[in-house]
C-alpha atoms as a PDB file:
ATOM      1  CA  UNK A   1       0.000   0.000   0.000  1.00  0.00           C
ATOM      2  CA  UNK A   2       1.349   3.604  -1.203  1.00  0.00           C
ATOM      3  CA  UNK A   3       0.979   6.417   1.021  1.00  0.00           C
ATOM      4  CA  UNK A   4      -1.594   8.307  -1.297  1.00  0.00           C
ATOM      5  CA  UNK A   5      -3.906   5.012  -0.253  1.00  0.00           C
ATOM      6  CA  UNK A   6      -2.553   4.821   3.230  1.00  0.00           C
ATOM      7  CA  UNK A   7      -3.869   8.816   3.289  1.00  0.00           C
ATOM      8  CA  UNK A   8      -7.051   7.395   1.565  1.00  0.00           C
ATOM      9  CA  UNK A   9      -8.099   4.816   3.500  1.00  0.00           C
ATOM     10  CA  UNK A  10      -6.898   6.684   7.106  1.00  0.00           C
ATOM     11  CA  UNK A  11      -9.556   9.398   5.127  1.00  0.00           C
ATOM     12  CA  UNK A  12     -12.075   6.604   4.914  1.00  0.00           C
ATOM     13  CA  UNK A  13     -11.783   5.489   8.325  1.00  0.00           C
ATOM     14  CA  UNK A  14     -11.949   8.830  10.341  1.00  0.00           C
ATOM     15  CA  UNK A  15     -14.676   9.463   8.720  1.00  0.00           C
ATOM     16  CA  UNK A  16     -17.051   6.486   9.080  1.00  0.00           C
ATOM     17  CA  UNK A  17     -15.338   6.595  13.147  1.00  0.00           C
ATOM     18  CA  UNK A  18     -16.326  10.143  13.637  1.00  0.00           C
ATOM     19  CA  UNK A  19     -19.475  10.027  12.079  1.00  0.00           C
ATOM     20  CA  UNK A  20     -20.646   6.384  13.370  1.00  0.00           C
ATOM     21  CA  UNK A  21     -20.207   7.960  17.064  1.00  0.00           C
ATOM     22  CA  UNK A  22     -21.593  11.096  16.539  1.00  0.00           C
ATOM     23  CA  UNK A  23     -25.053   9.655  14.713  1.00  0.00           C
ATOM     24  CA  UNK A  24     -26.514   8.472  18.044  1.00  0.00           C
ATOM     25  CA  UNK A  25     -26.307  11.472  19.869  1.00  0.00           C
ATOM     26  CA  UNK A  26     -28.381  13.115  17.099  1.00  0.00           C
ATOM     27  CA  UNK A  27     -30.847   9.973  16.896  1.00  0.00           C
ATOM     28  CA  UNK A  28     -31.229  10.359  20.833  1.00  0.00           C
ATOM     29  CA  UNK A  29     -32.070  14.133  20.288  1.00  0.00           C
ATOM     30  CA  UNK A  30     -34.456  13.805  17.824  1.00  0.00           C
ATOM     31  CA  UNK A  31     -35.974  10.827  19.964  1.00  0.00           C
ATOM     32  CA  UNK A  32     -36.310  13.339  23.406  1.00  0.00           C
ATOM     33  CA  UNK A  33     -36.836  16.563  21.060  1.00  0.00           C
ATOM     34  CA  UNK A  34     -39.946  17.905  23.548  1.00  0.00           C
ATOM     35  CA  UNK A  35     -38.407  16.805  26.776  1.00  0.00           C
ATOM     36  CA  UNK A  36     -34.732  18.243  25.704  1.00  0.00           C
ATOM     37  CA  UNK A  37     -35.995  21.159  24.011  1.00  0.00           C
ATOM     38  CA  UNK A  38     -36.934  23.529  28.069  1.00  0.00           C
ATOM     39  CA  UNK A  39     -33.325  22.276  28.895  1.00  0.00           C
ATOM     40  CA  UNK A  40     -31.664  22.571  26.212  1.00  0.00           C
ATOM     41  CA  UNK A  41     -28.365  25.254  26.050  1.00  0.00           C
ATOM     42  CA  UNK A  42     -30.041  28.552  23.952  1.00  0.00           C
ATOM     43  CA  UNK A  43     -26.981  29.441  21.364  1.00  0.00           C
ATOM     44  CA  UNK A  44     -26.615  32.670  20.625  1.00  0.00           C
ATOM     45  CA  UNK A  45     -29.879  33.857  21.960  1.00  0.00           C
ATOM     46  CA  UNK A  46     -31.652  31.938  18.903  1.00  0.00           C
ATOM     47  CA  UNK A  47     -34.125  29.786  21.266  1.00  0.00           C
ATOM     48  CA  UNK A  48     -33.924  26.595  22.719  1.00  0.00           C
ATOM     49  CA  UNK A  49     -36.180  24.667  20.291  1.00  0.00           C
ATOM     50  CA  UNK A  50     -33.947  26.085  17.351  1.00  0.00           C
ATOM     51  CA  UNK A  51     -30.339  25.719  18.609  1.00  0.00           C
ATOM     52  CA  UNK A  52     -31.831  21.719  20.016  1.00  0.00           C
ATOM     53  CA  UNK A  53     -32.891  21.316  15.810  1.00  0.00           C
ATOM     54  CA  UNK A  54     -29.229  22.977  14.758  1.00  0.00           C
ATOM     55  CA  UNK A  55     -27.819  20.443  16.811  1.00  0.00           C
ATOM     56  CA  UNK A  56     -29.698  17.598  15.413  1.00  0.00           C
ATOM     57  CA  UNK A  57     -28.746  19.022  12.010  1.00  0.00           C
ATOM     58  CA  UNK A  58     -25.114  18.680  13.016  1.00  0.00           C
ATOM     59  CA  UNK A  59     -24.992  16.008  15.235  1.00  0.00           C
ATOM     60  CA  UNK A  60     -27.927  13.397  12.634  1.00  0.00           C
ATOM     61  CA  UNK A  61     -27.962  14.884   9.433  1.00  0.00           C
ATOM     62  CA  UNK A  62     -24.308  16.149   8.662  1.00  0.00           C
ATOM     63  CA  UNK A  63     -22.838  13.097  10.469  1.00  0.00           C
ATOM     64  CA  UNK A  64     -24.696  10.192   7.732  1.00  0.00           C
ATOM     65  CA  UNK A  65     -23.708  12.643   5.030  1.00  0.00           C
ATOM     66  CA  UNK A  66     -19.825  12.444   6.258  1.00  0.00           C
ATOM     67  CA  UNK A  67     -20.220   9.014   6.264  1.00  0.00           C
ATOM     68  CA  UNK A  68     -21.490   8.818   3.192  1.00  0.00           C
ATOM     69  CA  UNK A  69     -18.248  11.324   1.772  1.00  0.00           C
ATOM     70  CA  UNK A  70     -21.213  13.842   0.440  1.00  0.00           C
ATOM     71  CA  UNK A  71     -20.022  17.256   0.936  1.00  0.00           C
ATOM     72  CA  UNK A  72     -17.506  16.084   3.423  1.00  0.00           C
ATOM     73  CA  UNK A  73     -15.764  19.485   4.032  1.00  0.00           C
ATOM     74  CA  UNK A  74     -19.106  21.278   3.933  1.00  0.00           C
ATOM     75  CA  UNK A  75     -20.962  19.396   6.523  1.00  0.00           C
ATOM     76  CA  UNK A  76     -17.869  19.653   8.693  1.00  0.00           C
ATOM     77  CA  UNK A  77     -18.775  23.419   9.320  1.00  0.00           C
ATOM     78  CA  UNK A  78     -21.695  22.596  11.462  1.00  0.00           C
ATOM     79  CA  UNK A  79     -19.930  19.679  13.509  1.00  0.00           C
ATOM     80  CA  UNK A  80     -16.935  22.130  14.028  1.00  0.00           C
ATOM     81  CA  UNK A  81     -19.343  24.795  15.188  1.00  0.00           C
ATOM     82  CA  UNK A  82     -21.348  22.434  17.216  1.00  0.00           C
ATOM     83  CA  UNK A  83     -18.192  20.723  18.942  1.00  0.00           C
ATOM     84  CA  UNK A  84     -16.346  24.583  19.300  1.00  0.00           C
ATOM     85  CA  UNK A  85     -19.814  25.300  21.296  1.00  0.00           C
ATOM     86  CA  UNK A  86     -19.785  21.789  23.079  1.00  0.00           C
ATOM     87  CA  UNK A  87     -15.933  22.468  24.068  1.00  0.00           C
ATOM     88  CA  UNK A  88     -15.801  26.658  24.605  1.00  0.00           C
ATOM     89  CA  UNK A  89     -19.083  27.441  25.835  1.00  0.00           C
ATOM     90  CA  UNK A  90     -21.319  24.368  27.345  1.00  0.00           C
ATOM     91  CA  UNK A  91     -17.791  22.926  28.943  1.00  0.00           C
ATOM     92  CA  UNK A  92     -15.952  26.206  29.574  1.00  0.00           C
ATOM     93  CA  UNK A  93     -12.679  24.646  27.348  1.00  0.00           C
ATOM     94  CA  UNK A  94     -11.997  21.850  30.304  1.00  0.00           C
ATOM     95  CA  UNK A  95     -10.278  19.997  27.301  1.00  0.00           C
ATOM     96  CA  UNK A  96      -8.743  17.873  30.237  1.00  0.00           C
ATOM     97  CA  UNK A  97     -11.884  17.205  31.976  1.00  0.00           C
ATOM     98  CA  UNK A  98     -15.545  17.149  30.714  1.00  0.00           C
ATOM     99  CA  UNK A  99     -14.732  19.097  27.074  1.00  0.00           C
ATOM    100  CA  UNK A 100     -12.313  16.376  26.320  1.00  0.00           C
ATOM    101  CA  UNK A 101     -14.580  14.065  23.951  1.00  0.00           C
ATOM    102  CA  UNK A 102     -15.966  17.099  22.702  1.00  0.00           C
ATOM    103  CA  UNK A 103     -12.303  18.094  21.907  1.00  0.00           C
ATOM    104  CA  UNK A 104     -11.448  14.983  20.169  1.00  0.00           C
ATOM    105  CA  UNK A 105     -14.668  15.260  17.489  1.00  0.00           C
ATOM    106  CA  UNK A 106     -13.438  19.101  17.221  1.00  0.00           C
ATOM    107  CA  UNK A 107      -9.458  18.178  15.893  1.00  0.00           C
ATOM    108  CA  UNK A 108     -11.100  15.082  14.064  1.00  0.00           C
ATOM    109  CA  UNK A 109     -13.654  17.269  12.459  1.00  0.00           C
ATOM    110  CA  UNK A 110     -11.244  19.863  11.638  1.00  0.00           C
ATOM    111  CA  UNK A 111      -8.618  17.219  10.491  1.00  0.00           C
ATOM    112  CA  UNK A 112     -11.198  16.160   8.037  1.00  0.00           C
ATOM    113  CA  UNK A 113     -12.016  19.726   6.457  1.00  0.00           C
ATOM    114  CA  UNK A 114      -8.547  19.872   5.659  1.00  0.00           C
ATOM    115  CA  UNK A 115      -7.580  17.131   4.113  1.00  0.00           C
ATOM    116  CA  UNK A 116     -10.782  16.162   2.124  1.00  0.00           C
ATOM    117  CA  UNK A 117     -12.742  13.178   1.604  1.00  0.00           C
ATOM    118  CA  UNK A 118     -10.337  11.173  -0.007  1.00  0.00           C
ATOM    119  CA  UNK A 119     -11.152   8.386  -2.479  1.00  0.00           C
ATOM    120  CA  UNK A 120     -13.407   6.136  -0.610  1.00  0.00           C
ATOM    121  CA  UNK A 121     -16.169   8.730  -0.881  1.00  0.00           C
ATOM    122  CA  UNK A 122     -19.210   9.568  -2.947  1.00  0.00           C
ATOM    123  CA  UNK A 123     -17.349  13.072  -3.438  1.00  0.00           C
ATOM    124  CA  UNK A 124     -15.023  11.518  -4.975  1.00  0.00           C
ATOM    125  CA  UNK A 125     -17.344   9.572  -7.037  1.00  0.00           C
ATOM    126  CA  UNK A 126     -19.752  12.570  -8.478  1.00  0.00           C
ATOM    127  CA  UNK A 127     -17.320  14.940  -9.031  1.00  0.00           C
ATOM    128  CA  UNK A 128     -14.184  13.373  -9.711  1.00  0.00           C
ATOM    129  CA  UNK A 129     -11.946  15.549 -12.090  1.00  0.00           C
ATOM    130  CA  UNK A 130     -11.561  14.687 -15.464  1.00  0.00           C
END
């Protein structure tokens, strides 16, 4: 195995890891929307029911479409927003204590916007360069 497919599949596998862990938190949220919705953290002043469903976004939504390698870097916005928020503001940026996990998704997240999809991906697959 070259390194371009050492890169590839390391690609492949932090992304089904990061988004495989991150899908049941979503699931859970949509499952307890009314009962997590009065205690839910209100971002930015937007409401609690809204910044619960942003989270769900992130958290449900952008996660199966980073598994899937569909508009890997642009679905990584929202889980690097969501995990900054989880780590800087809900935690207070206790990377060593309760922020850590949240910390982890954050660098993996991050790691992923930067280096792409790779070639295991349906990215790679509908818009492949010619």
């Amino acid at each position: 195995m070259n390194s371009q497919q050492k890169l590839n599949f390391s690609s492949l596998v932090l992304r089904l890891g990061l988004g495989l862990l991150m899908v049941p938190h979503g699931y859970q949220k949509i499952m307890a929307f009314t009962m997590m919705q009065e205690k839910f953290l209100d971002f930015m002043g937007l409401g609690q029911s809204v910044s619960l469903s942003l989270a769900i976004f992130a958290e449900f939504f952008c996660s199966v479409f980073l598994i899937l390698g569909l508009l890997t870097r642009l679905v990584c916005i929202p889980l690097i927003i969501l995990t900054g928020v989880i780590v800087f503001i809900a935690h207070g940026g206790d990377v060593v204590g309760q922020a850590g996990f949240g910390a982890l998704f954050f660098v993996g997240y991050l790691t992923i916007l930067i280096m792409g999809p790779g070639e295991f991906s349906l990215d790679r697959f509908i818009f492949k360069k010619k």
